[in-house]
N, C-alpha and C. Protein backbone atom coordinates (compact mmCIF):
# COMPACT_ATOMS: atom_id res chain seq x y z
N UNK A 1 124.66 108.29 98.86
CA UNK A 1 123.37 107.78 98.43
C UNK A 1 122.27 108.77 98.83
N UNK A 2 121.37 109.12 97.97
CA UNK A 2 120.26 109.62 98.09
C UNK A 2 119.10 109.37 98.48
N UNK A 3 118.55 109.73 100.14
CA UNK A 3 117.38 109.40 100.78
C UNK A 3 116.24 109.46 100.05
N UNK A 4 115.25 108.55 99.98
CA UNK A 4 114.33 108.66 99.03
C UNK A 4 113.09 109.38 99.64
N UNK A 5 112.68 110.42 99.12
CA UNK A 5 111.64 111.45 99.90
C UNK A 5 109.91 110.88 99.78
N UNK A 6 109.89 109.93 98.93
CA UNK A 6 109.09 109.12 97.91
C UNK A 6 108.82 107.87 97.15
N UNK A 7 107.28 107.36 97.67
CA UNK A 7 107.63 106.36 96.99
C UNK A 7 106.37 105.98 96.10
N UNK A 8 107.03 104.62 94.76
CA UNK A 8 106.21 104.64 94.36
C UNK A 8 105.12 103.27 94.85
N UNK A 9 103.85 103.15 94.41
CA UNK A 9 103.45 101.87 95.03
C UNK A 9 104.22 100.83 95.40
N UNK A 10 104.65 100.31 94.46
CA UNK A 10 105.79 99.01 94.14
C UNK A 10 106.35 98.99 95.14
N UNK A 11 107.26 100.27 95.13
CA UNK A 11 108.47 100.35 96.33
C UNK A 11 107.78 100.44 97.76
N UNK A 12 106.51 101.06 97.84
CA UNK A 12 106.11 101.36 98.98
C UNK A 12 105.89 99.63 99.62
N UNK A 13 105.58 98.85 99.09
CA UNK A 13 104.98 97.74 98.87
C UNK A 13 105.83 96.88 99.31
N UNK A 14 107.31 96.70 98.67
CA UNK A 14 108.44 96.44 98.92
C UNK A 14 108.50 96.44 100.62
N UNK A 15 108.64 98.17 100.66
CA UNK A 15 109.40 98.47 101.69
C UNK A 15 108.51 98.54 102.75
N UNK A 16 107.17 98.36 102.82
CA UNK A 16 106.79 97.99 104.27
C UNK A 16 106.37 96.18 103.93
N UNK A 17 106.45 95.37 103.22
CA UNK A 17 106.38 94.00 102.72
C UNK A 17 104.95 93.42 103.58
N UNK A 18 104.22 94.38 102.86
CA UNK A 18 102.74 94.52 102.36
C UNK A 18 102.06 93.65 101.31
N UNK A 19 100.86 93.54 100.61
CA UNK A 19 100.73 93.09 99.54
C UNK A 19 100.02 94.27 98.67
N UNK A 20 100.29 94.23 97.54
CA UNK A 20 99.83 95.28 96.89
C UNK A 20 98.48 95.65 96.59
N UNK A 21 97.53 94.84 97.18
CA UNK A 21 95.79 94.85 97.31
C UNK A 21 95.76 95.46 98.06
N UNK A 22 96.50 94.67 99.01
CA UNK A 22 96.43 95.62 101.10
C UNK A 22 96.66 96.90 101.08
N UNK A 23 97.74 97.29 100.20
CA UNK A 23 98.39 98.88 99.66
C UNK A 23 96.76 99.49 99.24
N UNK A 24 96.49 99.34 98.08
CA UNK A 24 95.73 99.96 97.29
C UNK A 24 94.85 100.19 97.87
N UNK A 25 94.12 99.26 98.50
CA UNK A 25 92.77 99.44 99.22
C UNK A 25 92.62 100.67 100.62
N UNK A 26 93.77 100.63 101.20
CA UNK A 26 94.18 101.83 102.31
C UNK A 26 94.56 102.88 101.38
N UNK A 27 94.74 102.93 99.90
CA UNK A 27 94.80 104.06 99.38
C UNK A 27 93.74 104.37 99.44
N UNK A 28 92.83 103.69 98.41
CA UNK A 28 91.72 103.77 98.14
C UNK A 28 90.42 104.34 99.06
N UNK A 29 90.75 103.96 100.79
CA UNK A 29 89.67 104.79 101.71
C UNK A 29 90.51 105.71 101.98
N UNK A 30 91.47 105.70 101.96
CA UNK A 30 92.11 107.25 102.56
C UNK A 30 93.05 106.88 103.40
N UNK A 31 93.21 106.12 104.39
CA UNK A 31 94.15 105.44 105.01
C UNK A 31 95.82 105.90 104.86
N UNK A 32 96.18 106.06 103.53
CA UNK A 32 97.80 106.23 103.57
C UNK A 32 97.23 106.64 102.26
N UNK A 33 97.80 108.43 102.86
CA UNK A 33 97.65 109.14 101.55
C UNK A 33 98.38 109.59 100.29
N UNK A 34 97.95 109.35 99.15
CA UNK A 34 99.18 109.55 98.18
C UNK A 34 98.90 110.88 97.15
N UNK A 35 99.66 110.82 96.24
CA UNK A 35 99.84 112.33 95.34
C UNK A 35 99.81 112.18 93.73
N UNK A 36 99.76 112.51 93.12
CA UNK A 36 100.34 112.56 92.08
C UNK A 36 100.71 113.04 91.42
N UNK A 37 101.81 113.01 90.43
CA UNK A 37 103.15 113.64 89.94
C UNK A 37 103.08 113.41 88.70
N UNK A 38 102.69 114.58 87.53
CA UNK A 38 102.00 113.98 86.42
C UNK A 38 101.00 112.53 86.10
N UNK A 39 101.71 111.50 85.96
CA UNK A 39 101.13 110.26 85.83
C UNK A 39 101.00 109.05 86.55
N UNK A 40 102.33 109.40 87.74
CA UNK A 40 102.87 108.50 88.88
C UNK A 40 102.37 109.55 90.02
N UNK A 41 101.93 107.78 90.70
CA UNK A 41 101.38 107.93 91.97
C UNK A 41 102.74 107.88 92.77
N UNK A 42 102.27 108.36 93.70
CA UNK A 42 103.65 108.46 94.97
C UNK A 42 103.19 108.33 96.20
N UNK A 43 103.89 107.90 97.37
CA UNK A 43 103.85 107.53 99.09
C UNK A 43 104.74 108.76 99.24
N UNK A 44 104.31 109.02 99.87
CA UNK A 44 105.44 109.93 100.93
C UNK A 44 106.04 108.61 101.85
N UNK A 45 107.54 109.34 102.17
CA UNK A 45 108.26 108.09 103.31
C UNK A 45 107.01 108.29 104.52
N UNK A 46 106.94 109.75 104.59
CA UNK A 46 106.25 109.87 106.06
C UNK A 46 105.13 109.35 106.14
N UNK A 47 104.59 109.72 105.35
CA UNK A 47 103.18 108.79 105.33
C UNK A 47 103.15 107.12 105.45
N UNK A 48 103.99 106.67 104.71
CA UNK A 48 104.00 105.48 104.68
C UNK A 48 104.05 104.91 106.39
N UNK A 49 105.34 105.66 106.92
CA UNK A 49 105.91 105.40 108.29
C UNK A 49 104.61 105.52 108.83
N UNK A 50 103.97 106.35 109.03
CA UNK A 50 102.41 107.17 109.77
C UNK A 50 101.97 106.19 109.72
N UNK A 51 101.71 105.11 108.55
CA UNK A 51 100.62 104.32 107.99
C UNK A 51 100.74 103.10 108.46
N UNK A 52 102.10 102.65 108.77
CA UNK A 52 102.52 101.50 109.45
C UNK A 52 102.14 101.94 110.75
N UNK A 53 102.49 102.83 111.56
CA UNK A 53 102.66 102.65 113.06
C UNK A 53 101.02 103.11 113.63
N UNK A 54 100.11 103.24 112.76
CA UNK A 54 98.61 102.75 112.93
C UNK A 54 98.66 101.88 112.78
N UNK A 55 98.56 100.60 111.88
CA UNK A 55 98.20 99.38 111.65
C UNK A 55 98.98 98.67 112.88
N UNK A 56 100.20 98.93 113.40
CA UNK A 56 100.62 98.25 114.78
C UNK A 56 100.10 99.34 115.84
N UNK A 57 99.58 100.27 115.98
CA UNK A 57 98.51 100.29 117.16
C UNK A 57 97.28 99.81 117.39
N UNK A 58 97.13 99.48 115.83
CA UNK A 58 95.54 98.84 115.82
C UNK A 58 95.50 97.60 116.14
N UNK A 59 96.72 96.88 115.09
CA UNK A 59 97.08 95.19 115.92
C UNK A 59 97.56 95.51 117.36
N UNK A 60 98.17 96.32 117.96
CA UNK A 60 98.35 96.32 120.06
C UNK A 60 96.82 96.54 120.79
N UNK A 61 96.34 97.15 119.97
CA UNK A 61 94.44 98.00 120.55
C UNK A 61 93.93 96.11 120.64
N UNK A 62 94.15 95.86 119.00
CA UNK A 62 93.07 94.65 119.08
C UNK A 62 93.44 93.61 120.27
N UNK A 63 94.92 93.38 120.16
CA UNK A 63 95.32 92.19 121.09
C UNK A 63 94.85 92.75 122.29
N UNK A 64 95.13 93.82 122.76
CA UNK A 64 94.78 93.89 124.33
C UNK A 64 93.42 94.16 124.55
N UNK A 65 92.52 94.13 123.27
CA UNK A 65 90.85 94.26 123.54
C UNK A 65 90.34 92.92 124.07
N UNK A 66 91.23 91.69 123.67
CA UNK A 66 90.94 90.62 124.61
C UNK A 66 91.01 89.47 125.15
N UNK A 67 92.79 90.93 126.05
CA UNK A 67 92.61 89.86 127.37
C UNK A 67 91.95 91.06 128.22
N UNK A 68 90.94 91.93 128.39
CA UNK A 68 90.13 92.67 129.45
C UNK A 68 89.66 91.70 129.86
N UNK A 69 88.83 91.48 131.03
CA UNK A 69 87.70 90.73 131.32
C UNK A 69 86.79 91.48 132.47
């Protein structure tokens, strides 16, 4: 089987089980950057991965912003 180097929204969407607004809109500021390939848009795997493991440092940042006291 062939590792997929790429993805497209859909799949990206799929495969971090996202919603596809939530997708677009982090396209859309820049957040998780994509390409395009004649007419299709594409994720990089890496990016995608990158793009997740911000959004869970940002959900660990927020939770532990408060219990400080």
């Amino acid at each position: 089987m062939i590792e997929k180097l790429a993805y497209s929204p859909s799949e990206a969407q799929i495969a971090a089980s996202c919603g596809k607004t939530f997708l677009y809109e982090a396209i859309g500021r820049g957040d998780l950057p994509s390409l395009k390939c004649g007419r299709k848009r594409l994720i990089m795997r890496d990016d995608l991965h990158a793009w997740l493991k911000t959004l869970r440092d940002r959900a660990c940042g927020d939770a532990s912003d408060g219990e400080a006291a």
